[in-house]
C-alpha atoms as a PDB file:
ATOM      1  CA  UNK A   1      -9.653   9.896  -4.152  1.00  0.00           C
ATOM      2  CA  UNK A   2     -10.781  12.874  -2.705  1.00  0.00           C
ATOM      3  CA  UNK A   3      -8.352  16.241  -1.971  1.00  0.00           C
ATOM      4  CA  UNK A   4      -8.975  15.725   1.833  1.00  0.00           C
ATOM      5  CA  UNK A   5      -7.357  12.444   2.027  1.00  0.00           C
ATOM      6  CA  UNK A   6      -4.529  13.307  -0.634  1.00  0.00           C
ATOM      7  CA  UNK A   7      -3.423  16.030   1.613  1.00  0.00           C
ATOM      8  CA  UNK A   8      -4.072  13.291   4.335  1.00  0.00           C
ATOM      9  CA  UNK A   9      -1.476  10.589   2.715  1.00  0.00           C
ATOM     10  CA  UNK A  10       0.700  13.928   1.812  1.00  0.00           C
ATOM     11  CA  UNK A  11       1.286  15.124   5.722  1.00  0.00           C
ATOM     12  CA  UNK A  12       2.114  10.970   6.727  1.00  0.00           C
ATOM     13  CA  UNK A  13       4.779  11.215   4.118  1.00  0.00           C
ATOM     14  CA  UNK A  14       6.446  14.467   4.882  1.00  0.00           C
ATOM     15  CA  UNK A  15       6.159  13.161   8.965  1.00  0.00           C
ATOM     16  CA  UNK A  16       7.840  10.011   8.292  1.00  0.00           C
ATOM     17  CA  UNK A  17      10.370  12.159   7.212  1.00  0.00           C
ATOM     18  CA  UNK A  18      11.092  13.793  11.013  1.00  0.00           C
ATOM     19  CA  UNK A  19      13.516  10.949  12.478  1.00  0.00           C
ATOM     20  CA  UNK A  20      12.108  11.714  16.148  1.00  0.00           C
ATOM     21  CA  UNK A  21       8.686  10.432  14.946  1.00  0.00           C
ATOM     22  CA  UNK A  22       9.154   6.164  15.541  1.00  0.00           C
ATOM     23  CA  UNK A  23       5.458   5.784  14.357  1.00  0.00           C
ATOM     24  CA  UNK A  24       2.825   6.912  12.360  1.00  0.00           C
ATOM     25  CA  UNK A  25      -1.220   5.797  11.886  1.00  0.00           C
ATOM     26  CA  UNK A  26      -4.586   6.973  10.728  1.00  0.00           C
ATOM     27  CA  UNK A  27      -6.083   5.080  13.369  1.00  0.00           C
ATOM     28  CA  UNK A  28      -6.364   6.114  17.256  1.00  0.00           C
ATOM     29  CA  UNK A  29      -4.459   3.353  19.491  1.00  0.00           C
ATOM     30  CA  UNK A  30      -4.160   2.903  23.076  1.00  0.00           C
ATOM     31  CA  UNK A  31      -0.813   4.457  23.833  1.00  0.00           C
ATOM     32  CA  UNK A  32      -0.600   2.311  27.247  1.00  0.00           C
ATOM     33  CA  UNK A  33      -0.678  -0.704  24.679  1.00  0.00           C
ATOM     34  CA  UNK A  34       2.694   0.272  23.141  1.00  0.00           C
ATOM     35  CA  UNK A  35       6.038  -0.811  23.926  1.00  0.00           C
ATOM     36  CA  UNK A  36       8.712   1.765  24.695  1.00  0.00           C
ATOM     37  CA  UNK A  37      10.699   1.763  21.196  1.00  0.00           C
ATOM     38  CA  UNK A  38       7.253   2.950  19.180  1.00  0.00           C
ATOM     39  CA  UNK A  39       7.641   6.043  20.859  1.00  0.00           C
ATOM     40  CA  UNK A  40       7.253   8.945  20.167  1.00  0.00           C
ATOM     41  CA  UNK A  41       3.827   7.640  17.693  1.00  0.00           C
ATOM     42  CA  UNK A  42       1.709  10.172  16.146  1.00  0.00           C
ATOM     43  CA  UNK A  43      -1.956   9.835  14.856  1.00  0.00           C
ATOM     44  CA  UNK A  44      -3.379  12.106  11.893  1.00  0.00           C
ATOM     45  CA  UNK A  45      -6.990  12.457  11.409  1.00  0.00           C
ATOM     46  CA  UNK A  46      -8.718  14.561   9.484  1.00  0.00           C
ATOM     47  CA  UNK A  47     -10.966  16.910  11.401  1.00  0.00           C
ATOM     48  CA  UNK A  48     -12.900  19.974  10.845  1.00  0.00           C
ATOM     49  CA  UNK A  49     -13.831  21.724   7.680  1.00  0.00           C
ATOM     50  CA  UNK A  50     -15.499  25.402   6.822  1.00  0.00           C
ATOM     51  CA  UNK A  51     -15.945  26.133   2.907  1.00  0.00           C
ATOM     52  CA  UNK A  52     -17.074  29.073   0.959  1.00  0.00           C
ATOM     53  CA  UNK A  53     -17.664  30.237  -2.604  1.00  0.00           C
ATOM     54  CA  UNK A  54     -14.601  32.248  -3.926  1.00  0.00           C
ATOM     55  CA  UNK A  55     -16.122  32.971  -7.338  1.00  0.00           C
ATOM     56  CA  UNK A  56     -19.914  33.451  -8.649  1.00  0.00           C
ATOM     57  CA  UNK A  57     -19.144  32.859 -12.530  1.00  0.00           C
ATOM     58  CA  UNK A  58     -20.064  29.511 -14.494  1.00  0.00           C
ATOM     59  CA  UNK A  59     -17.851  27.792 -13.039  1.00  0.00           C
ATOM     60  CA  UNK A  60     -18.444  28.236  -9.054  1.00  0.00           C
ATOM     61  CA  UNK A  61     -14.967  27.610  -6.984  1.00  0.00           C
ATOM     62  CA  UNK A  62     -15.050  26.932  -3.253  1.00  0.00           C
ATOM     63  CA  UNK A  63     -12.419  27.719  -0.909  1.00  0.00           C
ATOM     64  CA  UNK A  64     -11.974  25.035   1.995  1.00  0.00           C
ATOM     65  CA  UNK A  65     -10.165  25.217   5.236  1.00  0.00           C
ATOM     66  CA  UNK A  66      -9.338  21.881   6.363  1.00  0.00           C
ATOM     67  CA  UNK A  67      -8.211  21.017  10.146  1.00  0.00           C
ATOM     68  CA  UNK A  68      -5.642  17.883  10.386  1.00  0.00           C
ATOM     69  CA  UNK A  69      -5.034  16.730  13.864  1.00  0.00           C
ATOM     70  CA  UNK A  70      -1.761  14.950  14.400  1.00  0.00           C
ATOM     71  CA  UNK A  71      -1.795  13.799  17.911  1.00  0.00           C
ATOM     72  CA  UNK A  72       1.804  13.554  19.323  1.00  0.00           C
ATOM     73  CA  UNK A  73       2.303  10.429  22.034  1.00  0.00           C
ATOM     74  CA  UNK A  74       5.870  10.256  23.754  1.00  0.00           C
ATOM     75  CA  UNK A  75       6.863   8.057  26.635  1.00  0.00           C
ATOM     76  CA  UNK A  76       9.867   8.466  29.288  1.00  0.00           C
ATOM     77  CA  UNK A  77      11.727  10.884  31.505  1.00  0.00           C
ATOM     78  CA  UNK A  78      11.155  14.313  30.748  1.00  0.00           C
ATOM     79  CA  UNK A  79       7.843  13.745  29.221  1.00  0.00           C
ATOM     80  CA  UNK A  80       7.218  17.817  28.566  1.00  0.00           C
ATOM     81  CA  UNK A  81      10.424  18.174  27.174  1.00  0.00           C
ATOM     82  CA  UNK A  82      10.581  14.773  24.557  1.00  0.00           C
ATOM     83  CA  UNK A  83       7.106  16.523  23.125  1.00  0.00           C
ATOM     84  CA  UNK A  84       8.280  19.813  22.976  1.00  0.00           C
ATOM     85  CA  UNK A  85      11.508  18.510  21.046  1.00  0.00           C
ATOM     86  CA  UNK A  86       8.766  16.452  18.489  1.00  0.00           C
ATOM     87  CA  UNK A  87       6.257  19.298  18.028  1.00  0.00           C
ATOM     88  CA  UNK A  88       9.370  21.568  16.936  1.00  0.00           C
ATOM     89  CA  UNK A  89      10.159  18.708  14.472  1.00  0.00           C
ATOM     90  CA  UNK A  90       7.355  18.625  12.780  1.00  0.00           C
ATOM     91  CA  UNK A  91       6.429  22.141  12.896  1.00  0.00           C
ATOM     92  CA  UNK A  92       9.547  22.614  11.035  1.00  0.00           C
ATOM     93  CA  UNK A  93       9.186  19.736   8.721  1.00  0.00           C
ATOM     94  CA  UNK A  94       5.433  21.029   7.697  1.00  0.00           C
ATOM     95  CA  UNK A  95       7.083  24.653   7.519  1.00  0.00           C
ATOM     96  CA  UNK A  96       9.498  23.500   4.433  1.00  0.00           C
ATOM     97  CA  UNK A  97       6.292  23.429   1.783  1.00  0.00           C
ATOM     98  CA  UNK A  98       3.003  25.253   2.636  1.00  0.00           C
ATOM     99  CA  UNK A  99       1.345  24.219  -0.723  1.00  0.00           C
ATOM    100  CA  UNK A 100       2.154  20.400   0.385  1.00  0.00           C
ATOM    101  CA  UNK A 101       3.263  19.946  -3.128  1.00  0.00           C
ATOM    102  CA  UNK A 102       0.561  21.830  -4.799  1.00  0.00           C
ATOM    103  CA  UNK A 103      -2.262  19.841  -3.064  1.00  0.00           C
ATOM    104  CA  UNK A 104      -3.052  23.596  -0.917  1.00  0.00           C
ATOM    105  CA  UNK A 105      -2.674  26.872  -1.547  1.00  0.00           C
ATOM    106  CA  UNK A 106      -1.331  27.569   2.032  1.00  0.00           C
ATOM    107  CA  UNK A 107      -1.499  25.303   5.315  1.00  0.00           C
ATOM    108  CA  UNK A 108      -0.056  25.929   9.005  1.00  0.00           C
ATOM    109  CA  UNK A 109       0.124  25.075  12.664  1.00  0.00           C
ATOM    110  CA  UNK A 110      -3.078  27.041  13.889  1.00  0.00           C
ATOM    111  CA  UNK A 111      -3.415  25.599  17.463  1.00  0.00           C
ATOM    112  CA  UNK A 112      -1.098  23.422  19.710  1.00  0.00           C
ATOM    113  CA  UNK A 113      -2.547  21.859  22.647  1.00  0.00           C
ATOM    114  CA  UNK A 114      -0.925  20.010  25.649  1.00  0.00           C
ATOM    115  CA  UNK A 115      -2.774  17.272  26.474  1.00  0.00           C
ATOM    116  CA  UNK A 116      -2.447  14.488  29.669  1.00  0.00           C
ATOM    117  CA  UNK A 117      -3.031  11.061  29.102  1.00  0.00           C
ATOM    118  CA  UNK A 118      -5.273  10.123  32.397  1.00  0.00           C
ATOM    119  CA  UNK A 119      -1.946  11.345  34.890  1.00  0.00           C
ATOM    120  CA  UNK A 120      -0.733   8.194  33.096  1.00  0.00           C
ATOM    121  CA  UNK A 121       3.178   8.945  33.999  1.00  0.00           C
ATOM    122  CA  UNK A 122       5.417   8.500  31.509  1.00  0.00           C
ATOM    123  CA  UNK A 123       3.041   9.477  28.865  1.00  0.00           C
ATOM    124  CA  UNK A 124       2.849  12.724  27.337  1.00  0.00           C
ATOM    125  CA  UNK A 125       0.653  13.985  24.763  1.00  0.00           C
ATOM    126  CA  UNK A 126       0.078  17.113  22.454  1.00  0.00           C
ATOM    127  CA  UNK A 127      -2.275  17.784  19.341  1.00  0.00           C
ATOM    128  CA  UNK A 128      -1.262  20.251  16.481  1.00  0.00           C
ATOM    129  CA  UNK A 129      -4.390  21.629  14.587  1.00  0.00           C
ATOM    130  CA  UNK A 130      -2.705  21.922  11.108  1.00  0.00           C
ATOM    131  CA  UNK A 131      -5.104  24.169   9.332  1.00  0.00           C
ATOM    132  CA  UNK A 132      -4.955  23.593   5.296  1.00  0.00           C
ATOM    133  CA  UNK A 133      -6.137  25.995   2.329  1.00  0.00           C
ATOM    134  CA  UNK A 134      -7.126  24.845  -0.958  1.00  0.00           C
ATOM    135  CA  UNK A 135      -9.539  25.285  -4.020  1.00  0.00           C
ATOM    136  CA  UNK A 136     -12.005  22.902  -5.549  1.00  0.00           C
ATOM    137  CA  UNK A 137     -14.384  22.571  -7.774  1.00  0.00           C
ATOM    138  CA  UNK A 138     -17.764  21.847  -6.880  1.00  0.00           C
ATOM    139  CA  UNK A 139     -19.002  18.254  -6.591  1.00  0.00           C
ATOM    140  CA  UNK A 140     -15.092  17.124  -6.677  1.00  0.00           C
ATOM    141  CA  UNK A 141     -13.752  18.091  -2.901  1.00  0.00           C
END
């Protein structure tokens, strides 16, 4: 398995950790399709990636930033508030470890973004970039 989706599995197990999150997936779903008590749902996907050579010896090591985006989805009154409440969850629950159990060298929330879901009242969305550091070898990302 490669490091990418390690780190992938990795973040869905520290999130199912935050009790505000109800659900969490790998695949994009139709948040109008979801009854009430799934909320608030996220969705991680793996995004973006810029790499670089670290070290021009025998043994070449690249250094790769890695962009996770975990869309937030919450439903109800107070939609702005309910995602504030579960961005500060998880920003706190990724905060605990930034080696993600030795998977990374560092990782972080680089970018939060409010997001509407087609003026679809009550839904409320966000995505946190979660930028990730780490170190492979070539040929084995």
């Amino acid at each position: 398995m490669s490091r990418r989706e390690d780190i992938a599995k990795h973040l869905i197990e520290q999130l199912k950790q935050v009790r505000y999150i109800k659900n969490i997936s790998r695949n994009p779903i139709n948040a109008t399709q979801l009854a009430k008590d799934q909320f608030p749902f996220v969705v991680i996907e793996t995004a973006n990636e810029v790499r670089e050579n670290s070290s021009f010896s025998n043994e070449v090591r690249q250094v790769a930033d890695v962009d996770y985006v975990i869309n937030v989805f919450v439903s109800g009154d107070e939609g702005d508030s309910r995602r504030n409440d579960v961005i500060e969850q998880i920003e706190k629950k990724l905060q605990t470890d930034s080696t993600l159990n030795g998977l990374a060298y560092d990782s972080m929330v680089s970018e939060i973004q409010v997001r509407e879901i087609a003026n679809n009242d009550p839904y409320a969305q966000a995505v946190i970039v979660y930028t990730v550091k780490y170190h492979y070898k070539r040929g084995t990302p």
